[in-house]
Protein backbone atom coordinates (compact mmCIF):
# COMPACT_ATOMS: atom_id res chain seq x y z
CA UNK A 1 105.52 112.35 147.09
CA UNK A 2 105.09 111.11 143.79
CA UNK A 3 103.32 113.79 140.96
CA UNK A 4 99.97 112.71 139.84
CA UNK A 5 100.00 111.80 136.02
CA UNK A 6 96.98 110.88 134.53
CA UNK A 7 97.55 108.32 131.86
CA UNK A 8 96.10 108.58 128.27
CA UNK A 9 95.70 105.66 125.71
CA UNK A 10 96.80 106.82 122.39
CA UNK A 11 96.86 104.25 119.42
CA UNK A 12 99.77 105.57 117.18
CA UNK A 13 99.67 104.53 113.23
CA UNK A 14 102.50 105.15 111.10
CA UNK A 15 102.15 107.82 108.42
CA UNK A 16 102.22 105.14 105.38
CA UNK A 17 99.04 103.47 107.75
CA UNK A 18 97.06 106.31 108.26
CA UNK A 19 93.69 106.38 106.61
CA UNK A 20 93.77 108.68 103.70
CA UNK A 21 91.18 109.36 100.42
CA UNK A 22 88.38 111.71 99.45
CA UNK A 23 84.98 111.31 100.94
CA UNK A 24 81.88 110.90 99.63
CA UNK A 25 79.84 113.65 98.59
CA UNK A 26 83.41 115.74 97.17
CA UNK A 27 82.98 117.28 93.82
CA UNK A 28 85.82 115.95 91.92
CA UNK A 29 87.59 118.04 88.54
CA UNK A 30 86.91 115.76 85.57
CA UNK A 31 87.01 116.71 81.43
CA UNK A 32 83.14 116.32 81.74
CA UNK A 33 82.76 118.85 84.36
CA UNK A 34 82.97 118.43 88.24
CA UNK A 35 81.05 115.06 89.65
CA UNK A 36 81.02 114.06 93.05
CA UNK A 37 83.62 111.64 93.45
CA UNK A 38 81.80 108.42 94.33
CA UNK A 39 80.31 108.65 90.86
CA UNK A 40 83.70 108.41 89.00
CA UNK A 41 84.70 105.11 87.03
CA UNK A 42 87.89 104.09 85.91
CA UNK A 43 88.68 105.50 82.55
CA UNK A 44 87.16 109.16 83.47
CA UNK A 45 89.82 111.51 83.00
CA UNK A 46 90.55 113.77 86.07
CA UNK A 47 91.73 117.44 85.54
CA UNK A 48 95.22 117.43 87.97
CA UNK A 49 97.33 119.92 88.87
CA UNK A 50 100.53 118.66 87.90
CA UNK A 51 99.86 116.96 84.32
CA UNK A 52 96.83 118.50 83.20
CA UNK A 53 95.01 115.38 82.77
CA UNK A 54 94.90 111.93 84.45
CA UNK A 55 93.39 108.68 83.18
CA UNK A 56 91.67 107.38 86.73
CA UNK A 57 92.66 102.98 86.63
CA UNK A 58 90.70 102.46 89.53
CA UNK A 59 88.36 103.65 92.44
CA UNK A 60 88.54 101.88 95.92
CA UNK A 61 86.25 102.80 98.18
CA UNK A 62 86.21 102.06 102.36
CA UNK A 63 84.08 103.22 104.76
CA UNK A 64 86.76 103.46 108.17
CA UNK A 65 86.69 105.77 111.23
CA UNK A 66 89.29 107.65 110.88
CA UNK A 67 90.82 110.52 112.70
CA UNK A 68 88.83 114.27 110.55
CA UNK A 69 89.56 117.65 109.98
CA UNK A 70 86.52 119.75 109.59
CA UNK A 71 87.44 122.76 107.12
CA UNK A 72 85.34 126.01 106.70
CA UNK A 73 84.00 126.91 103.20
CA UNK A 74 87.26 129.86 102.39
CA UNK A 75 89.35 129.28 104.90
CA UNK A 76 92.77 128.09 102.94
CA UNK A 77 92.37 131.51 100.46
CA UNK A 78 89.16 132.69 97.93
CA UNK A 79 87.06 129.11 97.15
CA UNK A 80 89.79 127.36 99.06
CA UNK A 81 87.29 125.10 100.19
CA UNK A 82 84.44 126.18 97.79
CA UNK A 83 82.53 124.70 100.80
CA UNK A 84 82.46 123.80 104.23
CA UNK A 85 84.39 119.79 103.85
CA UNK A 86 85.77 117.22 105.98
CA UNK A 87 88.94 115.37 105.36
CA UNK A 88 90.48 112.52 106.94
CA UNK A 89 93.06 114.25 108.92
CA UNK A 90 95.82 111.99 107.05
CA UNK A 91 94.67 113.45 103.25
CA UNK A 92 97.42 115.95 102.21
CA UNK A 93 96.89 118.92 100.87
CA UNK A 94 98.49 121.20 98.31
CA UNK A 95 99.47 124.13 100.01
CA UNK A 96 100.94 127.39 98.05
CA UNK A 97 100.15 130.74 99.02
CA UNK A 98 101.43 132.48 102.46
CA UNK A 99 100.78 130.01 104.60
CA UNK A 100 103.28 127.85 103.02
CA UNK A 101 106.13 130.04 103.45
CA UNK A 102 104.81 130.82 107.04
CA UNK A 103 104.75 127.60 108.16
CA UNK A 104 106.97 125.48 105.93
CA UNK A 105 109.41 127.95 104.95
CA UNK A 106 108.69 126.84 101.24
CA UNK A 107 106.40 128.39 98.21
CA UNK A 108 104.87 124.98 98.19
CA UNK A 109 103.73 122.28 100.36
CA UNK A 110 102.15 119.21 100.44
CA UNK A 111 100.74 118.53 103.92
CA UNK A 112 98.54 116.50 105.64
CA UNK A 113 95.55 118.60 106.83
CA UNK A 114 95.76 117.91 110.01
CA UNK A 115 99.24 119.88 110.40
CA UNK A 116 96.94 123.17 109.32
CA UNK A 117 94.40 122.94 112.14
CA UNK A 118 93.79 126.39 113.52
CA UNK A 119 91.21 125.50 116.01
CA UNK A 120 88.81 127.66 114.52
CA UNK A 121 88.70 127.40 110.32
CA UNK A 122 90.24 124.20 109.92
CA UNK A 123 89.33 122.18 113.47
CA UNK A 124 90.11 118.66 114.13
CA UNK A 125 86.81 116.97 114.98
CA UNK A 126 87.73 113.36 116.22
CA UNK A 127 87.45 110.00 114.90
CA UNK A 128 84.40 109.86 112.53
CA UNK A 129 83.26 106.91 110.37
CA UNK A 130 83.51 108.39 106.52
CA UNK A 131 83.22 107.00 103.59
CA UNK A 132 86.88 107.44 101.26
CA UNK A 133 87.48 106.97 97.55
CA UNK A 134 90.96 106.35 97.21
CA UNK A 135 91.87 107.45 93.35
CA UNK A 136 94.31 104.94 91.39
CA UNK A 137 96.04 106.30 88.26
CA UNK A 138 99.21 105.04 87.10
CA UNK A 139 101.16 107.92 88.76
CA UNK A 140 100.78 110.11 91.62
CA UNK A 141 98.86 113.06 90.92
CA UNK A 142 97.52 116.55 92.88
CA UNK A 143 93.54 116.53 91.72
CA UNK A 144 91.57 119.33 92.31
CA UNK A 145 88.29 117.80 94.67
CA UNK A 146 86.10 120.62 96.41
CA UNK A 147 87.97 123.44 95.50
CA UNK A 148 91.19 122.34 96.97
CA UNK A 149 94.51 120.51 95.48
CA UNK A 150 94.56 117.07 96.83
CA UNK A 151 97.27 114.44 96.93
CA UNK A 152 96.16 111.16 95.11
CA UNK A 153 99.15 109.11 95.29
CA UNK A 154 99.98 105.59 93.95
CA UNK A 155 98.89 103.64 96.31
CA UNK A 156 100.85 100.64 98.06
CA UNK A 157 99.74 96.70 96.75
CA UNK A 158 97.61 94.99 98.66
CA UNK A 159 99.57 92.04 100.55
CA UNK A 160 98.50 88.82 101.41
């Protein structure tokens, strides 16, 4: 007797495919303050993590539906969301307290957010259709968008 196996259709992307980007609505660290992030223009200059300031070259914005990760306002340490966000589950994340050394054996990590669903704080939600502003400066850079430390890396050419 053969065992039953129910079969399941999973589309697989590569990494360097997945969707990734901030979505609309995110409050985004500038010089002039924080704006939300669809209301940046290139030449704004974006507080970042590792350079102190960025010159942003470009904004490309795409709506997709994309795999999300829903995260609760605190969840990743004090502010860490300052509010409850949603990410597409590709976006990684600066991560560099505890939880870094607990689950990458390092003081620092940059992950994508899907790797720290708990279920509970930070739950993947399923594909949803959000709107992402990808950030182009002339390097990669960690901003700081919605209380968290977000990877904005240079991102690949467009090919015909």
């Amino acid at each position: 007797m053969k065992p039953s196996t129910s079969q399941r259709q999973t589309q697989t992307r590569p990494a360097a495919e997945a969707p990734a980007g901030i979505v609309t609505g995110t409050r985004v660290l500038t010089l002039d303050g924080e704006m939300p992030v669809e209301f940046l223009t290139p030449g704004d200059r974006v507080i970042t993590r590792d350079s102190g300031m960025a010159v942003l070259r470009d904004i490309r914005v795409r709506k997709v539906a994309v795999a999300a990760v829903a995260i609760a306002a605190g969840s990743l340490g004090h502010t860490r969301p300052d509010e409850d966000m949603i990410l597409p589950a590709a976006q990684k994340v600066l991560v560099r307290d505890w939880r870094a050394e607990a689950l990458f054996g390092a003081k620092q990590a940059m992950v994508p957010v899907a790797r720290l669903a708990d279920g509970q704080f930070v739950r993947e939600i399923g594909e949803r259709e959000l709107t992402l502003c990808e950030l182009v400066f002339d390097s990669a850079h960690v901003v700081y968008a919605g209380g968290m430390e977000l990877d904005a890396p240079v991102p690949e050419t467009a090919t015909a």
